[in-house]
N, C-alpha and C. Protein backbone atom coordinates (compact mmCIF):
# COMPACT_ATOMS: atom_id res chain seq x y z
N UNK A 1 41.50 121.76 86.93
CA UNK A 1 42.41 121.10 86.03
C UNK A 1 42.12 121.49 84.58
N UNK A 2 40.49 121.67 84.20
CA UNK A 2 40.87 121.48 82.88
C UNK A 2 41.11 123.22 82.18
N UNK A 3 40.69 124.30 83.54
CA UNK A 3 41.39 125.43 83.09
C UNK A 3 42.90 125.69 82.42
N UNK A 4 43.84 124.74 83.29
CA UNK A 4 45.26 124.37 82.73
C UNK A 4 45.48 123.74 81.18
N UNK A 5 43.97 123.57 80.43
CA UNK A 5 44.54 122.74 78.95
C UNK A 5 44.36 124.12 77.99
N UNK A 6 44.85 124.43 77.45
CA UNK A 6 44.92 125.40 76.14
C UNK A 6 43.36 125.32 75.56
N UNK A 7 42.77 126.38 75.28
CA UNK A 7 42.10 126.49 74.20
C UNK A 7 42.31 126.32 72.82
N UNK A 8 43.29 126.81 71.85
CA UNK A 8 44.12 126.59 70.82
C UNK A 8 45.14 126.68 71.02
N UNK A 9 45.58 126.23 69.91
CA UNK A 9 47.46 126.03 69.78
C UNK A 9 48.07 126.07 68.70
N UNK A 10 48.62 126.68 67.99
CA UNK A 10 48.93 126.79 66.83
C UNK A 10 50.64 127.82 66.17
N UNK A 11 51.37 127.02 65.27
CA UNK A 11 52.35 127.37 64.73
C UNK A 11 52.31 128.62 63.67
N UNK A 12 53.09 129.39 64.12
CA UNK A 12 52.54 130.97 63.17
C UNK A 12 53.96 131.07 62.54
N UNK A 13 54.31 130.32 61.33
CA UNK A 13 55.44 130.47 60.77
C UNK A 13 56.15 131.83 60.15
N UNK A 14 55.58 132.71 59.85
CA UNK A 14 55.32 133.92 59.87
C UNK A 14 56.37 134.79 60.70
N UNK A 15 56.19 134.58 61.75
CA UNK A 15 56.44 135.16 63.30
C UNK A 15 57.52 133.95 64.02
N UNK A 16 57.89 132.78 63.12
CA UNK A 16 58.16 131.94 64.07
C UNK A 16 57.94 132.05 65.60
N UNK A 17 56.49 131.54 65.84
CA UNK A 17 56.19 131.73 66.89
C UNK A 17 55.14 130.77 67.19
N UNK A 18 55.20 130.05 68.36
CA UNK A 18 54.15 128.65 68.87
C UNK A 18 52.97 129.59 69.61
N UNK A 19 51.98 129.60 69.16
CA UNK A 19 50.91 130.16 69.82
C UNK A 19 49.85 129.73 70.77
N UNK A 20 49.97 130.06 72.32
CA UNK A 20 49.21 128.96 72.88
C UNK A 20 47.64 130.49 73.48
N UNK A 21 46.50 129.64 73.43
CA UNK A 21 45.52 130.61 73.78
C UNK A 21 44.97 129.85 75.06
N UNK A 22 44.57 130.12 76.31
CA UNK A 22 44.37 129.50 77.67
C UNK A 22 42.91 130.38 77.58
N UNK A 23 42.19 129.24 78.15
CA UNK A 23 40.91 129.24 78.98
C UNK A 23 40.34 130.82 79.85
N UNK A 24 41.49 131.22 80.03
CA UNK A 24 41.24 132.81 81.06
C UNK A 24 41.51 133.60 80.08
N UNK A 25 41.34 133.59 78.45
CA UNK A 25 41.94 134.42 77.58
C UNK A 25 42.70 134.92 77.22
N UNK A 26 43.69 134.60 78.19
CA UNK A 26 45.43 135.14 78.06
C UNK A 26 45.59 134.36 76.75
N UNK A 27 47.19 134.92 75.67
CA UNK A 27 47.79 134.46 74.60
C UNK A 27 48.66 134.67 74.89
N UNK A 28 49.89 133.61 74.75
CA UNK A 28 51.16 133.38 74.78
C UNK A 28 51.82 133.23 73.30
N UNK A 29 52.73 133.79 72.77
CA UNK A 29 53.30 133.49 71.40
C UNK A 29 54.66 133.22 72.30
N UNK A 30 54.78 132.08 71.84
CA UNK A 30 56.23 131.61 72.27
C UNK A 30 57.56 131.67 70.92
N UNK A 31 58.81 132.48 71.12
CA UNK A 31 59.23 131.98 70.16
C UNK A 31 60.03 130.43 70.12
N UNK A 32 60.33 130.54 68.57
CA UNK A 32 60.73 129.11 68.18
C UNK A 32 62.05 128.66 69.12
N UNK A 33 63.04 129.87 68.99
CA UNK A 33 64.10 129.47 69.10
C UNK A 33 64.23 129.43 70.89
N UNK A 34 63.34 130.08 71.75
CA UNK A 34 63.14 129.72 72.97
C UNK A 34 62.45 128.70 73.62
N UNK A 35 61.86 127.96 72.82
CA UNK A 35 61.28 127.08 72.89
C UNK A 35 62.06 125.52 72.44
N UNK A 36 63.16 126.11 72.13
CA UNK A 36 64.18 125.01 71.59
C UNK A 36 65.20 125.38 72.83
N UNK A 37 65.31 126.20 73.21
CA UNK A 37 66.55 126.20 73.60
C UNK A 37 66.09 125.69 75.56
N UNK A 38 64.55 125.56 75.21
CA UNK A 38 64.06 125.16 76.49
C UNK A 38 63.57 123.53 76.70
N UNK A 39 64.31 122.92 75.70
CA UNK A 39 63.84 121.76 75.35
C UNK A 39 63.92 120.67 76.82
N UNK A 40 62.77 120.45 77.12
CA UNK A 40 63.02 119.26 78.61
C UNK A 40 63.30 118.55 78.84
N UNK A 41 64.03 117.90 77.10
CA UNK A 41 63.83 116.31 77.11
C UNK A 41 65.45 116.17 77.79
N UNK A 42 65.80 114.53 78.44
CA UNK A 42 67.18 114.71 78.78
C UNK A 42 68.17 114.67 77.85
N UNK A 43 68.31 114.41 77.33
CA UNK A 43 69.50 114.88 76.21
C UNK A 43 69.74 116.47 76.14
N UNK A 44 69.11 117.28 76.10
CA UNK A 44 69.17 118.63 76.12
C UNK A 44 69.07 119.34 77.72
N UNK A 45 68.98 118.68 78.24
CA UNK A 45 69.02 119.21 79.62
C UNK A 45 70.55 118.58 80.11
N UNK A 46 70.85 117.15 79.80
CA UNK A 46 72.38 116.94 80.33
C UNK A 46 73.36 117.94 79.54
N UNK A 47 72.80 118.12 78.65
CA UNK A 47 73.68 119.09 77.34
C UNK A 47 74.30 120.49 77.90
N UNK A 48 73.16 120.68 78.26
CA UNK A 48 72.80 122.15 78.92
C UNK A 48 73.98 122.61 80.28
N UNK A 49 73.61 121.47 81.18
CA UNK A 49 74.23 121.11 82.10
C UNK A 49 75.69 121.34 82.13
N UNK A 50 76.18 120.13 81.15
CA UNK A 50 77.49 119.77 80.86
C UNK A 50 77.86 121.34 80.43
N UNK A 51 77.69 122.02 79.53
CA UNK A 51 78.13 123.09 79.27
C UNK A 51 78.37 124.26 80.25
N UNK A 52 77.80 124.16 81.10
CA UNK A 52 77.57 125.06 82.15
C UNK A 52 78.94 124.98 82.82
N UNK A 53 79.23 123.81 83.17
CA UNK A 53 80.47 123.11 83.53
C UNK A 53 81.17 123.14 83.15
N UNK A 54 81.55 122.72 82.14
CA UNK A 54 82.97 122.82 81.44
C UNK A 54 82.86 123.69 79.90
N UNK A 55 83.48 124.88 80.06
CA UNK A 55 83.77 126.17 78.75
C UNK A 55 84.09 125.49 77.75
N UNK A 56 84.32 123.87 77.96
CA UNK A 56 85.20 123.60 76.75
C UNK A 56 84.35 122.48 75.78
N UNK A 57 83.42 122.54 76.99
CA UNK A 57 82.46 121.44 75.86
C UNK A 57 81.53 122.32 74.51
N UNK A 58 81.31 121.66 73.46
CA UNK A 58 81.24 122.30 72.22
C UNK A 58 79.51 121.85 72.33
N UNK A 59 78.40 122.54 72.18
CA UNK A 59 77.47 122.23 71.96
C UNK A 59 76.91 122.02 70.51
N UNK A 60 76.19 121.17 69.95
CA UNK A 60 76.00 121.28 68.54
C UNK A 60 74.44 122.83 68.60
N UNK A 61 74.60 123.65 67.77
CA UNK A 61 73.45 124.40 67.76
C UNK A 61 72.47 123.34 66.74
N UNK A 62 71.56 123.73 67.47
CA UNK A 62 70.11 122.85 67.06
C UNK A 62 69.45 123.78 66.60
N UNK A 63 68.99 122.70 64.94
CA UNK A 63 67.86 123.67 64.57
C UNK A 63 66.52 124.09 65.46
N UNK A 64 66.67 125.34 64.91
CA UNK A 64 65.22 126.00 65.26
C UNK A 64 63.90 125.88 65.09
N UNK A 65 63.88 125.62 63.65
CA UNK A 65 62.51 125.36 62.87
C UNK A 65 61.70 124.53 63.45
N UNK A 66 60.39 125.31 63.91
CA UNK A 66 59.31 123.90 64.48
C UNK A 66 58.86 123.72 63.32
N UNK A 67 58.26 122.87 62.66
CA UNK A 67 57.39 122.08 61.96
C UNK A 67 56.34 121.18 61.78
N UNK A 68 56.46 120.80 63.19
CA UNK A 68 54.76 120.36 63.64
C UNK A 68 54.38 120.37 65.27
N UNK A 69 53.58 119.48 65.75
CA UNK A 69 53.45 119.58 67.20
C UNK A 69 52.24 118.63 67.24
N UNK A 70 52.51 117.83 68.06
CA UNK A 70 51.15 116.95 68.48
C UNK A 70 50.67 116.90 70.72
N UNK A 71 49.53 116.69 70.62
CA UNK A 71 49.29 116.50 71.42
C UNK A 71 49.66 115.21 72.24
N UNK A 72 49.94 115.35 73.46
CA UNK A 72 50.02 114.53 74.41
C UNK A 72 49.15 113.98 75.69
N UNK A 73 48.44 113.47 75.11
CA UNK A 73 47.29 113.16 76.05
C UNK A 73 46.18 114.68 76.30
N UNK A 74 46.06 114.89 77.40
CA UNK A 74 45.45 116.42 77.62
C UNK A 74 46.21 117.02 78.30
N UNK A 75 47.31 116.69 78.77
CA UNK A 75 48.30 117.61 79.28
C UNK A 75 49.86 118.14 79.03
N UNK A 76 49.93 117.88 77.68
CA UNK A 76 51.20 118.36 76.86
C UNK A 76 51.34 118.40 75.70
N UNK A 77 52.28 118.76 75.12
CA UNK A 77 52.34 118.76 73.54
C UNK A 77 53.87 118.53 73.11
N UNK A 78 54.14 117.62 72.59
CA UNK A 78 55.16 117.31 71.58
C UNK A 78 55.49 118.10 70.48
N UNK A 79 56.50 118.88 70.35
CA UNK A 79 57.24 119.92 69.13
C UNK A 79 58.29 118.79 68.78
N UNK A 80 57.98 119.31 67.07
CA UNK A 80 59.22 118.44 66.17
C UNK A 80 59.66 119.73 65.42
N UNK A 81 61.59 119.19 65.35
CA UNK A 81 62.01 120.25 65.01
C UNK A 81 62.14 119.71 63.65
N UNK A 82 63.22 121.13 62.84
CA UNK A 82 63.87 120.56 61.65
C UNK A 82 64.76 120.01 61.46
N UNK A 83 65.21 119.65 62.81
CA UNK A 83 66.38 118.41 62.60
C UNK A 83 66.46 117.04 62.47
N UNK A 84 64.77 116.75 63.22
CA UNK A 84 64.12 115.63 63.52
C UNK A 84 63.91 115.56 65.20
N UNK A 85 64.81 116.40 65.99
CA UNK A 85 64.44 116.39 67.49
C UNK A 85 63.46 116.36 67.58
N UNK A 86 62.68 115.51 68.50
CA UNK A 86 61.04 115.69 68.69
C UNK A 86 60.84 114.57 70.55
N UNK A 87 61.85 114.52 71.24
CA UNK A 87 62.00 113.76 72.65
C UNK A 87 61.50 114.52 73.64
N UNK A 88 61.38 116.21 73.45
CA UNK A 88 60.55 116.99 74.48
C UNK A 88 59.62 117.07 74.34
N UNK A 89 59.31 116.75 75.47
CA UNK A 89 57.62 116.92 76.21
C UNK A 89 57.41 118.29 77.00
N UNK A 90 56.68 119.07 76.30
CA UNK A 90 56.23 120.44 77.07
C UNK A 90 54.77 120.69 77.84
N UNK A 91 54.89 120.20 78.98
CA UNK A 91 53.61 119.82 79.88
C UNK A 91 53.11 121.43 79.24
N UNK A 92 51.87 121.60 79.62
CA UNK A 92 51.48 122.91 79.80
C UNK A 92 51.56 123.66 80.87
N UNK A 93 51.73 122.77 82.21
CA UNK A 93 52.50 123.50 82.92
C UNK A 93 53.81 124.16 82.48
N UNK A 94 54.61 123.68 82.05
CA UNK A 94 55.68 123.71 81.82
C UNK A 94 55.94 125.11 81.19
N UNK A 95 54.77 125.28 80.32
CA UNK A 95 54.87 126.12 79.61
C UNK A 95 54.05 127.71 80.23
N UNK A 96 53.41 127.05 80.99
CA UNK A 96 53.10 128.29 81.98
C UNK A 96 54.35 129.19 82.45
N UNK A 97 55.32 128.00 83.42
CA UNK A 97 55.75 128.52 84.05
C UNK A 97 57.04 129.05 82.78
N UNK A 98 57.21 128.81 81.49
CA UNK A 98 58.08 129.62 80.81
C UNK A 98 57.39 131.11 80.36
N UNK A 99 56.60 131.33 80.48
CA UNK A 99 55.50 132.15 80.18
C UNK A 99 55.77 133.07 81.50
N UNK A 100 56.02 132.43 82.54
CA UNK A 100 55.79 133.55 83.90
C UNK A 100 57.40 134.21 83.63
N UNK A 101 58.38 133.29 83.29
CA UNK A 101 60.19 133.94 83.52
C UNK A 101 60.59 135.35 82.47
């Protein structure tokens, strides 16, 4: 289990890019705007959904900008955007498995 928690984690504004470093030495730079557009929380997943469905529903584009990130216990991390979105929870699983696609 605790191979699954990140070693560091950190926002590289630079690169807009979420940087996660894992226990087996692998580095993941995630970008911002995939990391938004992968948002788990439900509001963005019914969103997602609905659109898929009907051509005619209008999605609002959401900002991109991360701006902070807190931890969630030892097994996730909370991203806040620049819009104020901040309802997704990105297990680290989660983020594995965006890392494997």
């Amino acid at each position: 289990m605790g191979s699954n928690i990140p070693t560091r984690v950190r926002i590289d504004p630079e690169t807009r890019s979420f940087i996660v470093e894992w226990p087996d030495g692998s580095r993941r730079a995630f970008s911002w705007s995939r990391l938004r557009a992968a948002c788990p929380c439900a509001l963005c997943r019914t969103e997602a959904q609905r659109a898929q469905g009907d051509p005619l529903f209008l999605r609002p584009q959401p900002d991109d900008t991360l701006v902070d990130f807190a931890y969630v216990g030892n097994y996730a991390v909370r991203l806040f955007w620049g819009d104020g979105h901040s309802s997704g929870i990105y297990t680290w699983r989660y983020l594995r498995e965006l890392d494997e696609r």
